[in-house]
N, C-alpha and C. Protein backbone atom coordinates (compact mmCIF):
# COMPACT_ATOMS: atom_id res chain seq x y z
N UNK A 1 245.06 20.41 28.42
CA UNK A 1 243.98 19.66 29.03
C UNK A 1 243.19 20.54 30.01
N UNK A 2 243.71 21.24 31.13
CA UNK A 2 243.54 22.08 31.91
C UNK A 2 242.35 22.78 30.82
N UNK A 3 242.79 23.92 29.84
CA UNK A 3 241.82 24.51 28.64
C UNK A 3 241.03 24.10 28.72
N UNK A 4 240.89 23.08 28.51
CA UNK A 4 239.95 22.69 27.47
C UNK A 4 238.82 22.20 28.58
N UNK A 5 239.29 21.93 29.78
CA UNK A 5 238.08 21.77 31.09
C UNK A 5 237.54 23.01 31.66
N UNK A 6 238.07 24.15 30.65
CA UNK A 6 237.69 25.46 31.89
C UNK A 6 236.98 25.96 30.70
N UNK A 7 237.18 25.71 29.47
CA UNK A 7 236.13 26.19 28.35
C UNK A 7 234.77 25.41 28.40
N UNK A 8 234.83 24.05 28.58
CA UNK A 8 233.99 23.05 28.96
C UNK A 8 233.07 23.64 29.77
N UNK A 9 233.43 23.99 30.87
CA UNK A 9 232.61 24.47 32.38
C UNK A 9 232.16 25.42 31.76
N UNK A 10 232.64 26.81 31.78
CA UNK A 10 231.94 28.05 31.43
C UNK A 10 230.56 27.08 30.17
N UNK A 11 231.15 26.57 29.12
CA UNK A 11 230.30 26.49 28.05
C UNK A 11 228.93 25.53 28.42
N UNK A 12 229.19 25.00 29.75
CA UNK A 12 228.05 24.38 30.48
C UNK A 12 227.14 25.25 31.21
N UNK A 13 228.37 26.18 32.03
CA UNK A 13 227.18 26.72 32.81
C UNK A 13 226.27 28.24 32.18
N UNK A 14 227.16 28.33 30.82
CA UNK A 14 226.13 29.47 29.97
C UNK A 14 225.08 28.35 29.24
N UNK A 15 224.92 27.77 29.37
CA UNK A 15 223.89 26.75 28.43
C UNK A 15 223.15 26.51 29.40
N UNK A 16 223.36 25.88 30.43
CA UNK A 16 222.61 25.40 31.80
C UNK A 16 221.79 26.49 32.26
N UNK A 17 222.43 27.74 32.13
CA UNK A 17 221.92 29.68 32.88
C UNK A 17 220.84 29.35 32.12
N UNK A 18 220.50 29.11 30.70
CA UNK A 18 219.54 29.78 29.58
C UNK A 18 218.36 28.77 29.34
N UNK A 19 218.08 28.36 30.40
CA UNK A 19 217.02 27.21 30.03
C UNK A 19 215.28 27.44 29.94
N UNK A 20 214.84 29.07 29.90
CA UNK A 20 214.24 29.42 29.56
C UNK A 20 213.15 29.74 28.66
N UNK A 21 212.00 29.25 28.64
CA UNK A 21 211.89 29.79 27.26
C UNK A 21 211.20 31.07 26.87
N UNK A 22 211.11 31.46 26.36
CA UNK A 22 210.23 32.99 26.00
C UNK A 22 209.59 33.11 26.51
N UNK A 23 208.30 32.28 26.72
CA UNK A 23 207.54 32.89 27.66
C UNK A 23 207.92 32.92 28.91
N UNK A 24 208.36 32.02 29.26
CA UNK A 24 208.87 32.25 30.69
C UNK A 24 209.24 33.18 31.23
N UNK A 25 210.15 33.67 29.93
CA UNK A 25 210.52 35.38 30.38
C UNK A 25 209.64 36.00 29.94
N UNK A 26 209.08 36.15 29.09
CA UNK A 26 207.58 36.81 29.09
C UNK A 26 207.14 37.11 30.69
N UNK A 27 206.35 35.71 31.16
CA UNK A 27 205.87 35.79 32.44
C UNK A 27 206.50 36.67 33.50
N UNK A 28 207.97 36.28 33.64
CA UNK A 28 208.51 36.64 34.43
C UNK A 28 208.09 38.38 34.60
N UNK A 29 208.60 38.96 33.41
CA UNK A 29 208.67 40.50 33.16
C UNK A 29 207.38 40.99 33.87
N UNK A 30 205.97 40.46 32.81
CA UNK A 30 204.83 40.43 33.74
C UNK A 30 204.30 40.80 34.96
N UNK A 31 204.85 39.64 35.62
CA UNK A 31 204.66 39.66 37.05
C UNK A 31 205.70 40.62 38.05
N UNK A 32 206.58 40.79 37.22
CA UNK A 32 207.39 42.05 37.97
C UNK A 32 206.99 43.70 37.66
N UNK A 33 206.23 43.80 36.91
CA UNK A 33 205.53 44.74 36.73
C UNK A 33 204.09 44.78 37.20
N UNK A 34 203.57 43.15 37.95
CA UNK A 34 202.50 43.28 38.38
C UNK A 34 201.24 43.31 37.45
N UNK A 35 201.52 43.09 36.13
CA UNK A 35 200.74 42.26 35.46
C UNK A 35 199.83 41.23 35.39
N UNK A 36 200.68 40.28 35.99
CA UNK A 36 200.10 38.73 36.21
C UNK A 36 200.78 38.38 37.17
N UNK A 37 199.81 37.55 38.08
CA UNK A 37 200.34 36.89 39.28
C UNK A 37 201.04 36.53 39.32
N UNK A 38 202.00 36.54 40.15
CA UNK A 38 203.46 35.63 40.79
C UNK A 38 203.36 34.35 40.95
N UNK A 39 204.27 33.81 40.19
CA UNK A 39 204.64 32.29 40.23
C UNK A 39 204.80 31.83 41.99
N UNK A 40 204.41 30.64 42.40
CA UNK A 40 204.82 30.43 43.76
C UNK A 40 206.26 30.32 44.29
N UNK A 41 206.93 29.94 42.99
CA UNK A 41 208.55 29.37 43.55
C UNK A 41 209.12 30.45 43.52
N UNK A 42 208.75 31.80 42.80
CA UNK A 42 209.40 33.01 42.87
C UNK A 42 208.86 34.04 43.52
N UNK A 43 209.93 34.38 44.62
CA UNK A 43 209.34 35.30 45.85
C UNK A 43 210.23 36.30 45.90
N UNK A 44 210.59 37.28 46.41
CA UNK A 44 211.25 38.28 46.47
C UNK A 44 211.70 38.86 48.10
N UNK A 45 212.81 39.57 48.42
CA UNK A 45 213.15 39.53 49.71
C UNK A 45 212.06 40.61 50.16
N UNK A 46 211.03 41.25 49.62
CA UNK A 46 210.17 41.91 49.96
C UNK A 46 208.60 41.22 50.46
N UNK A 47 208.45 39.95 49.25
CA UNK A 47 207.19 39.37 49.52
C UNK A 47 207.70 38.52 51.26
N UNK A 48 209.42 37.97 51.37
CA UNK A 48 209.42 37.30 52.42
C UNK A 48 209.45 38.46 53.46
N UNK A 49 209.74 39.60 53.51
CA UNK A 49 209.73 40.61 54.13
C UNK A 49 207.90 40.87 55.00
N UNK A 50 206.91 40.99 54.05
CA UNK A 50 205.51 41.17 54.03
C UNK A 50 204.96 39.44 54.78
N UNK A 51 205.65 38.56 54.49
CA UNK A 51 204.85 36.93 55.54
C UNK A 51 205.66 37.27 57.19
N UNK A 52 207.40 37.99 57.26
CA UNK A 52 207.26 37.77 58.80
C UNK A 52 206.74 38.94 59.12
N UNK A 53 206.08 39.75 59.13
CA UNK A 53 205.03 41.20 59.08
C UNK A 53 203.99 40.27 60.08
N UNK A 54 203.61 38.87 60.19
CA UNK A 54 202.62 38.74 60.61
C UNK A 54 203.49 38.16 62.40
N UNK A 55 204.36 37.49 62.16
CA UNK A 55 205.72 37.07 63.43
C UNK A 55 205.73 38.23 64.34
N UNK A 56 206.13 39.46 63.78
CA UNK A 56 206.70 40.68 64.32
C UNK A 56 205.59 41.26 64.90
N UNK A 57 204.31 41.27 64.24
CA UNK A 57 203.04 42.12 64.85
C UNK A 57 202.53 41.16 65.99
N UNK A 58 202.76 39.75 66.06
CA UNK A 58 202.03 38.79 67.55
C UNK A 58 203.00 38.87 68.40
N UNK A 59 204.69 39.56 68.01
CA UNK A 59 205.80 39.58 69.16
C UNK A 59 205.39 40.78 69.93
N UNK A 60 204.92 41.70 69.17
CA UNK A 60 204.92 43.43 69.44
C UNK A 60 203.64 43.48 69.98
N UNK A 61 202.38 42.59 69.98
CA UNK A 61 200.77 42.76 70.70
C UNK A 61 201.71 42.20 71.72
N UNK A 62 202.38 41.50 71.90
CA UNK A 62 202.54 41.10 73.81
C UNK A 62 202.99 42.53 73.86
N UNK A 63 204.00 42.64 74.04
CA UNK A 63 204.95 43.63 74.08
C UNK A 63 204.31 45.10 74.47
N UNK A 64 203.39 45.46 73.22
CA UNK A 64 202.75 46.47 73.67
C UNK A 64 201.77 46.32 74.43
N UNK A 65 201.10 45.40 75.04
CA UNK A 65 200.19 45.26 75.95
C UNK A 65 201.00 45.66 77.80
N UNK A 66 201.87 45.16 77.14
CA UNK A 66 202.99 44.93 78.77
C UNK A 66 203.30 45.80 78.80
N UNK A 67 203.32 47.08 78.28
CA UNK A 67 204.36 48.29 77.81
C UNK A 67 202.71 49.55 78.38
N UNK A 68 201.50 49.18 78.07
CA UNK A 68 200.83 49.77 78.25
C UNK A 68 199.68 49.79 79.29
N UNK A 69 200.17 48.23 80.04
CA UNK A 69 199.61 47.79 81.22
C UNK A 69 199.00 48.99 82.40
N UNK A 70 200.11 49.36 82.60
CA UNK A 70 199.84 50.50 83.72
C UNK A 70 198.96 51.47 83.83
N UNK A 71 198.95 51.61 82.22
CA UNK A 71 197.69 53.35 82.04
C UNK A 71 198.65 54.50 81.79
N UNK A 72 197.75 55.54 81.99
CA UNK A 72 198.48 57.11 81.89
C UNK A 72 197.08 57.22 82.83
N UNK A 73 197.52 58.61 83.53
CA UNK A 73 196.69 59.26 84.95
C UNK A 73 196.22 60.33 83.98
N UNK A 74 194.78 60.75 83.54
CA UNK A 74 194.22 61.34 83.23
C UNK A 74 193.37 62.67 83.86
N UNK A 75 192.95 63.82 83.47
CA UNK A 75 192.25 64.36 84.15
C UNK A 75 191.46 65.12 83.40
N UNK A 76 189.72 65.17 83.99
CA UNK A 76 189.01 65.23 83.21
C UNK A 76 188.06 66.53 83.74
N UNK A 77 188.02 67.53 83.11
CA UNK A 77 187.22 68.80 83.46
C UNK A 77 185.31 68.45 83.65
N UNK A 78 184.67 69.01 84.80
CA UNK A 78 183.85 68.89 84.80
C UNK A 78 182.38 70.42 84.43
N UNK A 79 183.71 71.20 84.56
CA UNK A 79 182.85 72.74 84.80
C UNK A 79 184.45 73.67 85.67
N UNK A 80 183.65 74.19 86.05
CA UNK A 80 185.16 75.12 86.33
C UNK A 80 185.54 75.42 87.74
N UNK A 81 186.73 74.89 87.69
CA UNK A 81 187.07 74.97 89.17
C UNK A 81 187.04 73.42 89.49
N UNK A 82 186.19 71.97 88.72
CA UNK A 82 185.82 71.30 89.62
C UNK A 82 186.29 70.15 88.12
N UNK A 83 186.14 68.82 88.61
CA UNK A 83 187.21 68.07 87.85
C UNK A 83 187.16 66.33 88.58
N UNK A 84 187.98 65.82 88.05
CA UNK A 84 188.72 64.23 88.41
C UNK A 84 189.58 63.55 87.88
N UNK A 85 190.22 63.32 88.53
CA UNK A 85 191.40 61.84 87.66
C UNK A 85 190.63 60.56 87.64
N UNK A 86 191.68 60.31 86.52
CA UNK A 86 190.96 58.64 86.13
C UNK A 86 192.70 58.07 85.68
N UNK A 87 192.73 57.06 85.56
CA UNK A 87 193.47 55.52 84.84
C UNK A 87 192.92 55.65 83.54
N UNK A 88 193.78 55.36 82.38
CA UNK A 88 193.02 55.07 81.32
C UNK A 88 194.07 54.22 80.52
N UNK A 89 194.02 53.16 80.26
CA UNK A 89 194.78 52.47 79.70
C UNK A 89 194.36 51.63 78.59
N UNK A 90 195.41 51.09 77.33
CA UNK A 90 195.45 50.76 76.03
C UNK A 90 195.65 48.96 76.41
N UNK A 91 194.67 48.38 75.49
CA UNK A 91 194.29 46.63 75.62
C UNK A 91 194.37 46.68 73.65
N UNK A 92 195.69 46.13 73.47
CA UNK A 92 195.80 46.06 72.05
C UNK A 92 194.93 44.76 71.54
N UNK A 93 194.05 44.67 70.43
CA UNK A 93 193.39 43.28 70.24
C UNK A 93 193.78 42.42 68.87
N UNK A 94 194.39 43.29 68.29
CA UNK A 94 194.52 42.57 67.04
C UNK A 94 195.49 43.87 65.92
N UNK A 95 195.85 43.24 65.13
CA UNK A 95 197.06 43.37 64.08
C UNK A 95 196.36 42.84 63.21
N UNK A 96 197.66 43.93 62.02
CA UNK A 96 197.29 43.39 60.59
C UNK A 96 198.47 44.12 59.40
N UNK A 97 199.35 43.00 59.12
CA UNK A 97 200.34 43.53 58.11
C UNK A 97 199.67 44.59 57.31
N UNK A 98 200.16 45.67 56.48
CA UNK A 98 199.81 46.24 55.72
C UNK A 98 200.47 46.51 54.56
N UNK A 99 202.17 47.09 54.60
CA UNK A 99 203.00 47.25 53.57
C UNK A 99 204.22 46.98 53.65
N UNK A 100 205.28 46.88 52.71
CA UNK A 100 206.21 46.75 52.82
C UNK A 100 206.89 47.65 51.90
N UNK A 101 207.93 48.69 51.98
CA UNK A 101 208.26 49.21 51.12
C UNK A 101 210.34 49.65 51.23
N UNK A 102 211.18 49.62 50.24
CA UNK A 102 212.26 49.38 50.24
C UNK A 102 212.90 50.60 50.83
N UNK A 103 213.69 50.69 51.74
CA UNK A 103 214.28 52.22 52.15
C UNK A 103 215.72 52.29 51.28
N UNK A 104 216.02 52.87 50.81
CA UNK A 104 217.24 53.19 50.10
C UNK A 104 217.93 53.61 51.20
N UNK A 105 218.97 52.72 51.41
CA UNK A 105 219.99 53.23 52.63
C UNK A 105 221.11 54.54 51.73
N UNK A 106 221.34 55.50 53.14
CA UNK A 106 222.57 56.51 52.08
C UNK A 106 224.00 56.44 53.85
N UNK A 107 225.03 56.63 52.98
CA UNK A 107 226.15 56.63 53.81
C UNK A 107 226.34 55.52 54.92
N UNK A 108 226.24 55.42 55.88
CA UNK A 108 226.41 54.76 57.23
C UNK A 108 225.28 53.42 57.07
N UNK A 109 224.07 53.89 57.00
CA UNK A 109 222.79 53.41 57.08
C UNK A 109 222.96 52.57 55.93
N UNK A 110 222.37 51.29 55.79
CA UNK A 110 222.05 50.22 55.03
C UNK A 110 220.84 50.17 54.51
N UNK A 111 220.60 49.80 53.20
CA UNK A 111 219.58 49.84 52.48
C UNK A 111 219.05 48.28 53.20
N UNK A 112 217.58 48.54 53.43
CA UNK A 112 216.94 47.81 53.57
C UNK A 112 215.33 47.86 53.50
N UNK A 113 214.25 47.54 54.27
CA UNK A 113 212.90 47.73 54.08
C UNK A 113 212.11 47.97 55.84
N UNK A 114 211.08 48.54 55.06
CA UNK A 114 210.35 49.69 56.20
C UNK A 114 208.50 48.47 55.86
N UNK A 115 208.26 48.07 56.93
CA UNK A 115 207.07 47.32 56.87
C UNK A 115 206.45 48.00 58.20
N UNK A 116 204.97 48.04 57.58
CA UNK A 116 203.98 49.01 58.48
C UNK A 116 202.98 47.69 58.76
N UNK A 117 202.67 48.17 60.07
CA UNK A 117 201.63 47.47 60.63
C UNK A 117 200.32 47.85 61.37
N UNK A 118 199.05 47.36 61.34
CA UNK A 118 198.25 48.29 62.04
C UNK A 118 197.96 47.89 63.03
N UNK A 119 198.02 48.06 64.53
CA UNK A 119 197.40 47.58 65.46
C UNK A 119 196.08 48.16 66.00
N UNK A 120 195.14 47.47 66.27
CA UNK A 120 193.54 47.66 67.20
C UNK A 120 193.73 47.79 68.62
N UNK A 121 193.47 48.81 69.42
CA UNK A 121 193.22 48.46 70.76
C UNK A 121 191.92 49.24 71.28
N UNK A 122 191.81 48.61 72.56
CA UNK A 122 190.28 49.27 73.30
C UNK A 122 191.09 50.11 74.59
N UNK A 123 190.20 50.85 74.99
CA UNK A 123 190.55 51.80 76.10
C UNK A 123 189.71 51.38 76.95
N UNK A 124 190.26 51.12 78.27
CA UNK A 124 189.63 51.27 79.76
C UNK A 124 189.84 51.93 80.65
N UNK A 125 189.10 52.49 81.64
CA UNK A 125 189.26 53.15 82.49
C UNK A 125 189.21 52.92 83.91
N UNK A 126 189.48 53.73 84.62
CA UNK A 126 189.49 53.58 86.26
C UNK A 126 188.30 54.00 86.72
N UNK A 127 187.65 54.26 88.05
CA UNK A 127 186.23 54.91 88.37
C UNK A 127 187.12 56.12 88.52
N UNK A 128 186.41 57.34 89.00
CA UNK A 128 186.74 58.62 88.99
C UNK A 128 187.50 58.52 90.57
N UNK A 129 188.58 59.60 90.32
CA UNK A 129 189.51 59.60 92.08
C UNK A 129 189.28 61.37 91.60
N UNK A 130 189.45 61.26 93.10
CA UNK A 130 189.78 63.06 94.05
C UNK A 130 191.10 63.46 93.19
N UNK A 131 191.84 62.37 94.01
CA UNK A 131 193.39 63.30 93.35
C UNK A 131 194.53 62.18 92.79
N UNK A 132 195.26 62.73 92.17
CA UNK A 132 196.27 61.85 90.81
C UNK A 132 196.69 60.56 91.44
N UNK A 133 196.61 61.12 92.90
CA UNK A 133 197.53 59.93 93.92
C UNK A 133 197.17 58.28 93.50
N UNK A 134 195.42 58.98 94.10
CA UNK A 134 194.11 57.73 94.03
C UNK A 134 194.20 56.97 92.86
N UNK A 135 194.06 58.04 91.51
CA UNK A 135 193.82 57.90 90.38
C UNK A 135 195.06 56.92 89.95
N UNK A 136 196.18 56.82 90.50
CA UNK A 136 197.56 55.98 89.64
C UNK A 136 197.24 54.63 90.64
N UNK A 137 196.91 54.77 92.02
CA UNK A 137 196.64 53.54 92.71
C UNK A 137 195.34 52.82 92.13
N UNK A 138 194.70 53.42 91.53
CA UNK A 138 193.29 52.45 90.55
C UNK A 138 193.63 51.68 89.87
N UNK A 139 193.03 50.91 89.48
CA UNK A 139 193.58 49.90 87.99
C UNK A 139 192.22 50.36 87.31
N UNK A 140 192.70 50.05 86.06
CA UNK A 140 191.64 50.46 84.74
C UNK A 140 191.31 49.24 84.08
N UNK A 141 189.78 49.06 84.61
CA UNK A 141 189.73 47.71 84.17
C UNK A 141 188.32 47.95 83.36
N UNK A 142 187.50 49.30 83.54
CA UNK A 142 186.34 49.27 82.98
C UNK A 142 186.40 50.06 81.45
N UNK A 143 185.65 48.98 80.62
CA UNK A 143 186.00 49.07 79.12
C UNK A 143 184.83 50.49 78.86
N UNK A 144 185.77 51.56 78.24
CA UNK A 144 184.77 52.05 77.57
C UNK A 144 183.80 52.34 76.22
N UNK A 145 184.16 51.10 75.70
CA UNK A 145 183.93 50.62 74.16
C UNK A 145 183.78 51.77 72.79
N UNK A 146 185.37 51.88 73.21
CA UNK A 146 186.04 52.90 72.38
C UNK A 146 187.10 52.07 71.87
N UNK A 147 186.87 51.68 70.52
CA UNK A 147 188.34 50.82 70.18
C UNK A 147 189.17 51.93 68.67
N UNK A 148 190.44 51.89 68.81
CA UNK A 148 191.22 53.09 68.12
C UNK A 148 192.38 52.31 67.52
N UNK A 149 192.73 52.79 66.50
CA UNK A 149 193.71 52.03 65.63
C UNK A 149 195.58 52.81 65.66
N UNK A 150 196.39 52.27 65.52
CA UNK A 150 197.24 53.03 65.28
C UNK A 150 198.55 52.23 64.35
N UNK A 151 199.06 52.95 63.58
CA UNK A 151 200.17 52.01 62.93
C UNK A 151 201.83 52.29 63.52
N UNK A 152 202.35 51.28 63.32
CA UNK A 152 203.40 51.09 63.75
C UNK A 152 204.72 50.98 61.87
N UNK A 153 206.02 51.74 62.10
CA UNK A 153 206.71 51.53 61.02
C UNK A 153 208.14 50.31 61.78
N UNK A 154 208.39 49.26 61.31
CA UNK A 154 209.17 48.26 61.32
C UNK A 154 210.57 48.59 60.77
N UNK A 155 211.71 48.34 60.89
CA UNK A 155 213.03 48.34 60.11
C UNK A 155 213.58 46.75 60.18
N UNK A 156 213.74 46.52 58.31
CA UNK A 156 214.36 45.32 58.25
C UNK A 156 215.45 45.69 57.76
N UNK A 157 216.93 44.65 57.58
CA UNK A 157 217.94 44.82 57.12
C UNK A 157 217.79 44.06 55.56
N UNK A 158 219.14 44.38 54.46
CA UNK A 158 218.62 44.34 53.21
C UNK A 158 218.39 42.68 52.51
N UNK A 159 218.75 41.69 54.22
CA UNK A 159 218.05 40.51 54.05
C UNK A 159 216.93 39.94 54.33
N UNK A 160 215.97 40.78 54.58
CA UNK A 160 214.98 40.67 55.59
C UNK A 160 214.39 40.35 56.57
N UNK A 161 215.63 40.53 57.26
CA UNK A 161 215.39 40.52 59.07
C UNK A 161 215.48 41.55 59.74
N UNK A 162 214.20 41.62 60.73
CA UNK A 162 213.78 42.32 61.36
C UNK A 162 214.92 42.68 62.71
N UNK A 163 215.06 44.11 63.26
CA UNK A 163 216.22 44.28 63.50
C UNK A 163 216.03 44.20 65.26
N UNK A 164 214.68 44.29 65.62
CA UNK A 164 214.47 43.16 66.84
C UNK A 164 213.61 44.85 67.64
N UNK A 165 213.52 45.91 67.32
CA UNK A 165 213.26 47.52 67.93
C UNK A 165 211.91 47.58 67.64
N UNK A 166 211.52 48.06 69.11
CA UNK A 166 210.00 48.67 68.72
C UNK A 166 209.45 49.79 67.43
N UNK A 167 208.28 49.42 67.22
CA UNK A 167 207.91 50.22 66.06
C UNK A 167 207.83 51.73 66.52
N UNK A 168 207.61 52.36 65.25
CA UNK A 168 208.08 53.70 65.54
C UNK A 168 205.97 54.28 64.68
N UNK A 169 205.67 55.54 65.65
CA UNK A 169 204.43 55.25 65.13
C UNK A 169 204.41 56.23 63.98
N UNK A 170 203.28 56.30 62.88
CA UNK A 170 203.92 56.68 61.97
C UNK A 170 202.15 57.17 61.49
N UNK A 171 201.94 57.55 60.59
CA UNK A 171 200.51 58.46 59.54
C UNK A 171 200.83 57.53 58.20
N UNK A 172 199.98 56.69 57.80
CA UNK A 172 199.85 56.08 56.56
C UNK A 172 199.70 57.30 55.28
């Protein structure tokens, strides 16, 4: 009796597996080669990888805004011998997923995925100071409508979660 319920099962759930029909797998193949568009109900831990791309880039604009608040103390040649410091600091404005691509983990390291992001920011500056002192006590608040891009590389694990670390900057 036992038998004959465990031949039963298997012989259900290989019948139940195959409910396919040709084209379906047709389609399927397709779209995994990027053929034809992706079905909605079928997503991949990469496409869910590429939607929190947009989570991670509005966590990381705070983040890097707060991170870049302060400025860097600049100094700017005027002729020789003669010169000024300034404040010049990064106002990130906007993001934008770009890729997602699979890292083959080796030894220690876990295979998982590498998602790039681009962030926008504008530069402002301080008025001109004598010396570095002045120049770090300024705040940089005047825009010099210079806006500059830079990308950021992400590490997810091979379920696609993001592993919580600032981006690392990277050359597309």
């Amino acid at each position: 009796m036992k038998w004959a319920a465990a031949v039963m099962l298997c012989l259900a759930v290989v019948v139940l597996g195959c409910q396919r029909t040709p084209a379906e797998v047709g389609n399927k193949v397709l779209s995994d080669f990027g053929l034809r568009e992706r079905t909605e109900e079928r997503t991949t831990t990469a496409d869910r990888v590429f939607d929190r791309l947009d989570q991670v880039g509005q966590a990381e604009l705070d983040r890097l805004n707060a991170q870049h608040r302060h400025g860097e103390t600049e100094y700017e040649e005027e002729g020789p011998l003669r010169g000024h410091y300034y404040k010049q600091r990064r106002e990130y404005v906007d993001y934008r997923p770009v890729d997602v691509t699979s890292s083959g983990g080796t030894g220690a390291r876990e295979q998982g995925y590498t998602g790039l992001i681009d962030y926008t920011y504008e530069l402002y500056r301080s008025e001109p100071q004598q010396t570095r002192v002045e120049a770090q006590a300024a705040s940089a608040n005047i825009p010099t409508g210079v806006t500059e891009r830079e990308t950021l590389r992400y590490h997810f694990n091979s379920s696609g979660s993001w592993d919580g670390r600032g981006g690392e900057p990277t050359r597309r």
